[in-house]
C-alpha atoms as a PDB file:
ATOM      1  CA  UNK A   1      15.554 -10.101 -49.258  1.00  0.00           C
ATOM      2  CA  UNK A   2      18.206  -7.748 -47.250  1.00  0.00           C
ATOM      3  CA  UNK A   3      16.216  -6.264 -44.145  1.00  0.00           C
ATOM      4  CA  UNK A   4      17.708  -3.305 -42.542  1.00  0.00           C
ATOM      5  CA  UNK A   5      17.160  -0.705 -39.649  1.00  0.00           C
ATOM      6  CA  UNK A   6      14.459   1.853 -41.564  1.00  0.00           C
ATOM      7  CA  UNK A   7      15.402   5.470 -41.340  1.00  0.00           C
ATOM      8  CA  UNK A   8      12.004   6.155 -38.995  1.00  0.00           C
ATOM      9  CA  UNK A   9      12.383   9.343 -36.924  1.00  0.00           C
ATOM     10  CA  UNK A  10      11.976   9.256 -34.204  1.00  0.00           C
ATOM     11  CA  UNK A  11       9.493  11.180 -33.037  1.00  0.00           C
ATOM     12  CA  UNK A  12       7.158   8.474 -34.905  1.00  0.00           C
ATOM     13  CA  UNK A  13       7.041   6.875 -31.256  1.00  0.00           C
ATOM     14  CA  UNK A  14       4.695   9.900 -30.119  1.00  0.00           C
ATOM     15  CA  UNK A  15       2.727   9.298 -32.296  1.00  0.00           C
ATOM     16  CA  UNK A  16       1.688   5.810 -30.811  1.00  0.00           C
ATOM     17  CA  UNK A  17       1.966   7.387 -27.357  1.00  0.00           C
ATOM     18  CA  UNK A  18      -0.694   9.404 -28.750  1.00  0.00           C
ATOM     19  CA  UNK A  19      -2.633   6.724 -30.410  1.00  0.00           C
ATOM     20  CA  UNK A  20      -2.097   6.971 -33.894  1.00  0.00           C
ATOM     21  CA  UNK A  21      -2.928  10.756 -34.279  1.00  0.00           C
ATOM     22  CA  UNK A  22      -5.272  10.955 -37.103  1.00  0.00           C
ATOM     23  CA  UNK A  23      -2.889  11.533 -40.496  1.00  0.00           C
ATOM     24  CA  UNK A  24      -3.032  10.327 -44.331  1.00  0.00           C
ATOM     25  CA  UNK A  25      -0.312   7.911 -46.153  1.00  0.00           C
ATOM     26  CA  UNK A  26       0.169   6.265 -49.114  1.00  0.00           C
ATOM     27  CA  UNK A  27       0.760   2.590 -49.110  1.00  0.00           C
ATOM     28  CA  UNK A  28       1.749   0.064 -51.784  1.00  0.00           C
ATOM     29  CA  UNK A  29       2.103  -3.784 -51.417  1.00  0.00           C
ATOM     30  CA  UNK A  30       5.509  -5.092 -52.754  1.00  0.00           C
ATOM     31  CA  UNK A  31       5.464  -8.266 -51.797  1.00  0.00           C
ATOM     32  CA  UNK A  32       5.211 -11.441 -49.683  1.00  0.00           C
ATOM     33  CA  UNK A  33       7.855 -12.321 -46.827  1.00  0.00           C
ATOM     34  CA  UNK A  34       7.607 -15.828 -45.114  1.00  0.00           C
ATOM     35  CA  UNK A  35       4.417 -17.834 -45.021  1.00  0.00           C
ATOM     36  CA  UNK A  36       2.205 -20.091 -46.866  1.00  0.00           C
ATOM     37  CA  UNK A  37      -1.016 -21.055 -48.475  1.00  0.00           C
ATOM     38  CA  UNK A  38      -3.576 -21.985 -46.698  1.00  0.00           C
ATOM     39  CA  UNK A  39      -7.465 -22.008 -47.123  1.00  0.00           C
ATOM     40  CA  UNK A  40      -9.726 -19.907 -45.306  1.00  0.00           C
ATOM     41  CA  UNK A  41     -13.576 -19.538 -44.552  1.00  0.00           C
ATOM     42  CA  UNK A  42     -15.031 -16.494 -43.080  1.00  0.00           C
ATOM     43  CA  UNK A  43     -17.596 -13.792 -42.973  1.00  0.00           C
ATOM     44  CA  UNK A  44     -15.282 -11.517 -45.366  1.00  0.00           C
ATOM     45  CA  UNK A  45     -13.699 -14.154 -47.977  1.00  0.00           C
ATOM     46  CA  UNK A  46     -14.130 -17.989 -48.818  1.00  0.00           C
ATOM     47  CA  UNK A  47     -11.122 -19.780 -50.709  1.00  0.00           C
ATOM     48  CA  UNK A  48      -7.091 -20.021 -50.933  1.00  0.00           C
ATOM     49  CA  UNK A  49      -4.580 -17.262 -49.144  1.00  0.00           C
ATOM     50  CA  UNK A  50      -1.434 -16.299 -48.515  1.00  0.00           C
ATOM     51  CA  UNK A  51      -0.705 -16.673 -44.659  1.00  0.00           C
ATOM     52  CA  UNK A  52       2.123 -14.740 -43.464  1.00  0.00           C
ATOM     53  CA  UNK A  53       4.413 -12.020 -44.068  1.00  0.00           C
ATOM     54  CA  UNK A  54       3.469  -9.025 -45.835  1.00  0.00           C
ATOM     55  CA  UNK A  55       5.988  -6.041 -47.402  1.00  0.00           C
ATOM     56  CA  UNK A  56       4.309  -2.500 -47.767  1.00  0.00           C
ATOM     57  CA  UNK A  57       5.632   0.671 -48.886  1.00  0.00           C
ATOM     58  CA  UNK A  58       4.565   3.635 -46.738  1.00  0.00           C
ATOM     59  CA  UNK A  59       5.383   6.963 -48.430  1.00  0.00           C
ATOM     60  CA  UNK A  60       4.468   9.525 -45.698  1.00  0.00           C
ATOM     61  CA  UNK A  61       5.402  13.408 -46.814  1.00  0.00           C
ATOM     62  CA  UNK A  62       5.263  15.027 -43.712  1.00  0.00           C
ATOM     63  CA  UNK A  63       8.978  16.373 -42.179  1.00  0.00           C
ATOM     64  CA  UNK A  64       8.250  15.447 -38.732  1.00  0.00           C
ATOM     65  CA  UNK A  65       7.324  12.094 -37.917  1.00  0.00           C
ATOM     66  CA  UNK A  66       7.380  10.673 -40.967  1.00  0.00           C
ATOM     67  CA  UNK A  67       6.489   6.863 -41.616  1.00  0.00           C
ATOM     68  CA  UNK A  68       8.424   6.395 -44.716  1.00  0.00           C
ATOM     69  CA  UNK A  69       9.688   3.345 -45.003  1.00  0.00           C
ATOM     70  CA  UNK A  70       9.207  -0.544 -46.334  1.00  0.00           C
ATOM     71  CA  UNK A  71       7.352  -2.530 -43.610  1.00  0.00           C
ATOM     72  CA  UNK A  72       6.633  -6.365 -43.079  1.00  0.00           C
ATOM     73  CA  UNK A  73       3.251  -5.743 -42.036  1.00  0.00           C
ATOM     74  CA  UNK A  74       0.373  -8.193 -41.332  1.00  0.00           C
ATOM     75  CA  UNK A  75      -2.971  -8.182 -42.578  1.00  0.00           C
ATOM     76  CA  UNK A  76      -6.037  -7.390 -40.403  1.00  0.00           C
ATOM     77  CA  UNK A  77      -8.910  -7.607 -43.226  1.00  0.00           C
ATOM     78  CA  UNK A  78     -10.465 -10.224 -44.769  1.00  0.00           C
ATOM     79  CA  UNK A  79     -12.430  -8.340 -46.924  1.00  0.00           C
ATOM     80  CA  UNK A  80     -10.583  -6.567 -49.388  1.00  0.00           C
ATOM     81  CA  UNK A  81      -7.416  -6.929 -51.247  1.00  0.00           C
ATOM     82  CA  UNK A  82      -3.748  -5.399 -51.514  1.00  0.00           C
ATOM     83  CA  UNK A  83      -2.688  -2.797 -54.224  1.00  0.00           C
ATOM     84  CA  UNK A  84       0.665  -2.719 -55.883  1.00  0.00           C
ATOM     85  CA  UNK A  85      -0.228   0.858 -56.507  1.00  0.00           C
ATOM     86  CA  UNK A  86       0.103   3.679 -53.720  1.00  0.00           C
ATOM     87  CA  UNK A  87      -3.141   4.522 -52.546  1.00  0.00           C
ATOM     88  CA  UNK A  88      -4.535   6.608 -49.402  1.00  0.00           C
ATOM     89  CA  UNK A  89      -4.631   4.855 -45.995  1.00  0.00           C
ATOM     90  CA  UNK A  90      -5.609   6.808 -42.355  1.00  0.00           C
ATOM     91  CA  UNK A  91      -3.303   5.926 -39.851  1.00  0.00           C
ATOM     92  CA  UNK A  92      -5.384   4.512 -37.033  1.00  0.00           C
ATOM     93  CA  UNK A  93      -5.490   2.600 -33.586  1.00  0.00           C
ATOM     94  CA  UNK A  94      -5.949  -1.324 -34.258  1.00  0.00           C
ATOM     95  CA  UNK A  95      -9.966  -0.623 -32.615  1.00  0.00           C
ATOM     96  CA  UNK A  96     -10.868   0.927 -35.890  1.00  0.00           C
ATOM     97  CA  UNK A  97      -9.967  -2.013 -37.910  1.00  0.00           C
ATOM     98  CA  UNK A  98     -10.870  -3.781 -40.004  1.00  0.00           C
ATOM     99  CA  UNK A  99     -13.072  -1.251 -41.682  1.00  0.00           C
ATOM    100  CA  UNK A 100     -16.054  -3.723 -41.969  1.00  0.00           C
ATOM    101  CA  UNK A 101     -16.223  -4.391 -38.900  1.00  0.00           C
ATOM    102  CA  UNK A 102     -13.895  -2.476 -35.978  1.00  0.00           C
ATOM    103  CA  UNK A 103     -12.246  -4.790 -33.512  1.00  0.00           C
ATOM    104  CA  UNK A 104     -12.807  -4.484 -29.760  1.00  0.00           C
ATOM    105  CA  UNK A 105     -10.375  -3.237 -27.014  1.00  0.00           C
ATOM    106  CA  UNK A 106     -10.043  -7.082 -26.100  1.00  0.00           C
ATOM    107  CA  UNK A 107      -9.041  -7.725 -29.135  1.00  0.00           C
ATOM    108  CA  UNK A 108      -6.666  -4.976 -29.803  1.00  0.00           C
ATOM    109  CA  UNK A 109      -4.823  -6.051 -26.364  1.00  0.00           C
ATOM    110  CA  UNK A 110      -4.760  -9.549 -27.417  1.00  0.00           C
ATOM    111  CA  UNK A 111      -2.943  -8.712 -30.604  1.00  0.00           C
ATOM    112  CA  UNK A 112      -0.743  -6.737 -28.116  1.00  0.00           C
ATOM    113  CA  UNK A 113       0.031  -9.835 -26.335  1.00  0.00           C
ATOM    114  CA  UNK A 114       0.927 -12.136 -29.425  1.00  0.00           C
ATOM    115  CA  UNK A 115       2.952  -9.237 -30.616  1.00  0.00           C
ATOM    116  CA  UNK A 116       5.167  -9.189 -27.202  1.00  0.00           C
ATOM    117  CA  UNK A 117       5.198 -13.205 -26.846  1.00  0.00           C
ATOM    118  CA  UNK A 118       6.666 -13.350 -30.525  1.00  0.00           C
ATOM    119  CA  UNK A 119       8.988 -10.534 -29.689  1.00  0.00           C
ATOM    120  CA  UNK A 120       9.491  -9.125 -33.519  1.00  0.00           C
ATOM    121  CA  UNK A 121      10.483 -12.987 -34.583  1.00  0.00           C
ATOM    122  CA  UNK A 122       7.424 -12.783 -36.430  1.00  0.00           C
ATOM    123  CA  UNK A 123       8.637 -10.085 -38.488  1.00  0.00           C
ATOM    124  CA  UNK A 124      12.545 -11.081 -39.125  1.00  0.00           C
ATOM    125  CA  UNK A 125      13.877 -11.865 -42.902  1.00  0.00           C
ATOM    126  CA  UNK A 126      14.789 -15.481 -40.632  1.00  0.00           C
ATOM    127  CA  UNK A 127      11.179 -16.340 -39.572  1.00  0.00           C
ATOM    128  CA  UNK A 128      10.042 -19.780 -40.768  1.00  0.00           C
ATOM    129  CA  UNK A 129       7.102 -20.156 -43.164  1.00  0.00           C
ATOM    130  CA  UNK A 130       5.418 -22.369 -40.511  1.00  0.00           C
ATOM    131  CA  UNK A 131       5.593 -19.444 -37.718  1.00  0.00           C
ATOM    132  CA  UNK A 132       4.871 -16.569 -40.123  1.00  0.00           C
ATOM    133  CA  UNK A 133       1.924 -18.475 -41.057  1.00  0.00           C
ATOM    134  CA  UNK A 134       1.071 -19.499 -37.969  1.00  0.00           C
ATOM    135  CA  UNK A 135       1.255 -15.764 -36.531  1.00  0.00           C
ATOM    136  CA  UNK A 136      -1.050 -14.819 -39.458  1.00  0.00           C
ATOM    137  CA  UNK A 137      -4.007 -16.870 -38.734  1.00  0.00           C
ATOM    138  CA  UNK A 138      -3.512 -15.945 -35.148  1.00  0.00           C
ATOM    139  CA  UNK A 139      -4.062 -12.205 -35.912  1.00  0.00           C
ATOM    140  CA  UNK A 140      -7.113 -13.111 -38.216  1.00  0.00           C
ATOM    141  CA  UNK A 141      -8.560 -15.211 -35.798  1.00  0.00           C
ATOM    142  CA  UNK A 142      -8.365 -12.940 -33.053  1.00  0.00           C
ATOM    143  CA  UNK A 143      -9.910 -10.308 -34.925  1.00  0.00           C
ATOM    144  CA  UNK A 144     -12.867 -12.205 -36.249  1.00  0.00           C
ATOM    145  CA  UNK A 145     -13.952 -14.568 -33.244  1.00  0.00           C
ATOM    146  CA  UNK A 146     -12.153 -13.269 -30.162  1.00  0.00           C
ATOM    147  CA  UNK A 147     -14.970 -12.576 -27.303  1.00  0.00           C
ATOM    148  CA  UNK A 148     -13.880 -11.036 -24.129  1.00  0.00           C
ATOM    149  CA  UNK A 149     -16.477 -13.124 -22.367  1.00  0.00           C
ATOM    150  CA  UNK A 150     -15.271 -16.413 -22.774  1.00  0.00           C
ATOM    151  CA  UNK A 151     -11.606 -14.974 -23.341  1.00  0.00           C
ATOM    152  CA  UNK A 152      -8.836 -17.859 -24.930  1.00  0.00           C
ATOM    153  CA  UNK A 153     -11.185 -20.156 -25.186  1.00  0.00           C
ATOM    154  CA  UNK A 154     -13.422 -17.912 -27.381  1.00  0.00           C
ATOM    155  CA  UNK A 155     -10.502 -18.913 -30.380  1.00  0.00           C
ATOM    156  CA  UNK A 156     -10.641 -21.976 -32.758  1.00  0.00           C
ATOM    157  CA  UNK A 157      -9.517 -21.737 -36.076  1.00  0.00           C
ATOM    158  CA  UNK A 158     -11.776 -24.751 -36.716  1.00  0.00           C
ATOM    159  CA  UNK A 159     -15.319 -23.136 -35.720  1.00  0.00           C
ATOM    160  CA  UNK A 160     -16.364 -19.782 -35.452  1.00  0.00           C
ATOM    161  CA  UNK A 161     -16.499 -17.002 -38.413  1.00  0.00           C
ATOM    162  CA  UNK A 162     -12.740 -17.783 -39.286  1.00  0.00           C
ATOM    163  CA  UNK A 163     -11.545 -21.113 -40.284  1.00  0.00           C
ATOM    164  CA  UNK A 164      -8.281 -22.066 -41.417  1.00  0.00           C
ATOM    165  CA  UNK A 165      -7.232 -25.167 -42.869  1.00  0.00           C
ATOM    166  CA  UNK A 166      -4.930 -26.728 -45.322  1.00  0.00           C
ATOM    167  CA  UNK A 167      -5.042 -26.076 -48.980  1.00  0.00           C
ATOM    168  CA  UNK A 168      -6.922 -29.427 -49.842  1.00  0.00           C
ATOM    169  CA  UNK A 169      -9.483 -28.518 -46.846  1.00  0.00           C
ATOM    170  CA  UNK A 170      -7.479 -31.044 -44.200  1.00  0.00           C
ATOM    171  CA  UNK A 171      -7.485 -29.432 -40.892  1.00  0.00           C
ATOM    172  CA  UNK A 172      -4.039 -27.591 -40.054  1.00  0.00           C
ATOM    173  CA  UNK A 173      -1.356 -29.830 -38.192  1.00  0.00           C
ATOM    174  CA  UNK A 174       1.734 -30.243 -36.901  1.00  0.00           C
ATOM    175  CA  UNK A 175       3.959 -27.028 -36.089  1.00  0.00           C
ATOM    176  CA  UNK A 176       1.619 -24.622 -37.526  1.00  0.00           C
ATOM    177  CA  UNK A 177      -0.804 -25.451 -34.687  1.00  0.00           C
ATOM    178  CA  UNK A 178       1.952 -26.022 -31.814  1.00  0.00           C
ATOM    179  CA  UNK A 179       2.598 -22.268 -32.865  1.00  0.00           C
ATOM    180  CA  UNK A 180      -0.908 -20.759 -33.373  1.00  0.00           C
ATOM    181  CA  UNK A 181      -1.727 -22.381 -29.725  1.00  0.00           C
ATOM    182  CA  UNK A 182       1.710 -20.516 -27.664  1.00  0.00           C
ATOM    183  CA  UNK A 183       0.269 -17.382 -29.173  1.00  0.00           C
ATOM    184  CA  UNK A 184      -2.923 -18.161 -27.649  1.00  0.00           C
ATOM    185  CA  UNK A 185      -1.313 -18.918 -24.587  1.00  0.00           C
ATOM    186  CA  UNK A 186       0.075 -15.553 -24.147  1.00  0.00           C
ATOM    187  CA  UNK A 187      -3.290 -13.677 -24.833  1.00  0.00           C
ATOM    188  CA  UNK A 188      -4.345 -12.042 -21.308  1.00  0.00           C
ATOM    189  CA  UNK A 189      -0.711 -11.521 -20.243  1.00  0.00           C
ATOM    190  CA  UNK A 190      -1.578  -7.690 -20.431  1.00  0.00           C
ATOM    191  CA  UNK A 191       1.492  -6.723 -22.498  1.00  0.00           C
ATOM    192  CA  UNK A 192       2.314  -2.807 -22.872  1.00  0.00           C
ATOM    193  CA  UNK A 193       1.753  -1.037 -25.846  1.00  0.00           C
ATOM    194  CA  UNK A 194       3.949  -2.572 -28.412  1.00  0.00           C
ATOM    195  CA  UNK A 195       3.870  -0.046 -30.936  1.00  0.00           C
ATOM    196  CA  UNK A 196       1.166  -1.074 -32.926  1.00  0.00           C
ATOM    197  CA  UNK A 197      -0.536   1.164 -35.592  1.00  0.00           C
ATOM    198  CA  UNK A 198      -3.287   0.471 -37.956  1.00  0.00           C
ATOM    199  CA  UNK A 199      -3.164   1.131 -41.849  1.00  0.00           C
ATOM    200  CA  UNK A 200      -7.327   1.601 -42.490  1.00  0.00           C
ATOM    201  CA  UNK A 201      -8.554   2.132 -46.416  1.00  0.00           C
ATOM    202  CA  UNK A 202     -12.303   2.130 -47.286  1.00  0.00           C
ATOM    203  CA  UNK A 203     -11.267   0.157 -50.357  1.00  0.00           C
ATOM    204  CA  UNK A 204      -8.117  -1.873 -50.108  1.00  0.00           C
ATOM    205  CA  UNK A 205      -7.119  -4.590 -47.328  1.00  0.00           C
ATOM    206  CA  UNK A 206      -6.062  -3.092 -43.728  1.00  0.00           C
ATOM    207  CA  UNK A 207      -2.918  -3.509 -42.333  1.00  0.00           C
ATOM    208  CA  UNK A 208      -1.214  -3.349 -39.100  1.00  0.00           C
ATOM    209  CA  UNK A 209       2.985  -2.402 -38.958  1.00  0.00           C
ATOM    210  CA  UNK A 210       4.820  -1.558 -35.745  1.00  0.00           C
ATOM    211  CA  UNK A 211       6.100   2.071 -35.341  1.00  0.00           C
ATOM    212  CA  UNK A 212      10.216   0.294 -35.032  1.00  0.00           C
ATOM    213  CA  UNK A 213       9.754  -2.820 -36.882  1.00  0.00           C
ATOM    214  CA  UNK A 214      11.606  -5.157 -38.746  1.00  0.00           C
ATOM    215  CA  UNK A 215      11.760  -2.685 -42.196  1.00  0.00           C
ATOM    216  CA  UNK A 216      13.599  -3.199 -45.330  1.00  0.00           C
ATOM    217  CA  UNK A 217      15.652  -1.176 -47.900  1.00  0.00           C
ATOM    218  CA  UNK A 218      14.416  -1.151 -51.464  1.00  0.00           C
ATOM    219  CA  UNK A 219      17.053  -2.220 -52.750  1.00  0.00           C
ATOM    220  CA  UNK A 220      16.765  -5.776 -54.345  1.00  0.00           C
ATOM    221  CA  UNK A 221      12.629  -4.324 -55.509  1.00  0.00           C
ATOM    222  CA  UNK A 222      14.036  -2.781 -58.764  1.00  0.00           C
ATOM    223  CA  UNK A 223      10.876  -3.672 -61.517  1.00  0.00           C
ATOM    224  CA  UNK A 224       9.283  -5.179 -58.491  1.00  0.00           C
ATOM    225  CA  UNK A 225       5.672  -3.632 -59.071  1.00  0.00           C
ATOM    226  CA  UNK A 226       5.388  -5.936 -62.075  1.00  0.00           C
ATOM    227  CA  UNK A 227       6.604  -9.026 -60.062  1.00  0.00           C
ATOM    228  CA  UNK A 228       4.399  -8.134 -57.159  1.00  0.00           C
ATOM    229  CA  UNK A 229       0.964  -7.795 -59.088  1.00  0.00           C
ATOM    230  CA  UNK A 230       1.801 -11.118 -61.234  1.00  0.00           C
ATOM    231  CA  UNK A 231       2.572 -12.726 -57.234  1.00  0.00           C
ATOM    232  CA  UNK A 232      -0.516 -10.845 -55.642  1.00  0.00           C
ATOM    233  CA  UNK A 233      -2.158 -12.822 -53.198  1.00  0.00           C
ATOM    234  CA  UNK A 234      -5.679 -12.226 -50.927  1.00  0.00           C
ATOM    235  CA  UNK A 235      -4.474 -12.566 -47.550  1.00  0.00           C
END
């Protein structure tokens, strides 16, 4: 798929300045980026997932500070499921995610520090299935089981509410864990803001983009709506 610079304005950086000012889109799922299958337990969803990369389309009317743009977004929610339809989402700060159950401000600046330790290779058209993945189950497990208290050491994708392992139930190995545990590593570096913005629905699966990420055209998504809900994945 042919990524390119989105057309963002960019006055779109106030608005995470000014956390995520409340506003209404409409968001579609088009399809998946890099990643992989994997198998998941938690509190939200019990069974086989897509892991990685995820392309949204945000349609946002406004003139000003528009979001408008294809996204490779990751997924915050284990609860619901993505729409190949637009539907409504509030544009939100990552502590009122997911909508089941909010994440906490430890966990918003952990996803902070993942996000500035991958620095955006997590969402390039180049990113391996493995990291993508890996990146992925990082987010979800941060956002399920991370506890300020006990800090890194809080996250194991074997225990906890979140599980991840292989498709036949094996434990993950290999690369995918050698990447999951660098993330980890970086978690209480206190990174700045990097740009982060929540996607929230009452009904559909929450997602979270950066303001300047690594967007798409649409070109190559011609009849892609049909391709997209026959692909659909929970993730």
């Amino acid at each position: 798929m042919n990524r390119t610079i989105s057309a963002i304005a960019i006055g779109a950086l106030a608005l995470v300045s000014s956390h995520a000012a409340a506003q209404n889109v409409d968001m579609r799922f088009l399809d998946t980026g890099a990643g992989q299958d994997i198998k998941i337990w938690s509190d939200g969803y019990d069974g086989r997932v897509f892991a990685g990369q995820l392309i949204h389309e945000i349609r946002d009317d406004r003139e000003r500070d528009s979001l408008s743009g294809v996204y490779t977004t990751f997924c915050v929610d284990v609860h619901e499921f993505v729409n190949s339809r637009f539907k409504e989402y509030r544009v939100s700060n990552l502590t009122d995610v997911p909508d089941a159950h909010p994440m906490s401000d430890a966990a918003a600046q952990a996803l902070n520090d993942i996000y500035a330790y991958a620095n955006d290779a997590q969402l390039s058209e180049s990113a391996s299935d493995t990291f993508a993945a890996a990146f992925q189950i990082a987010v979800w497990e941060i956002v399920e089981d991370f506890d300020a208290r006990e800090g890194v050491a809080s996250l194991d994708i074997n225990r906890g509410s979140f599980k991840a392992k292989k498709t036949n139930g094996w434990r993950l190995t290999g690369d995918i864990v050698d990447h999951i545990n660098g993330l980890f590593s970086a978690i209480g570096s206190g990174a700045r803001d990097q740009g982060l913005i929540a996607l929230k629905s009452h009904h559909y699966q929450d997602q979270i983009i950066k303001v300047v990420p690594a967007p798409m055209t649409l070109a190559g998504f011609a009849g892609v709506g049909l391709a997209a809900t026959r692909r659909r994945r929970r993730a």
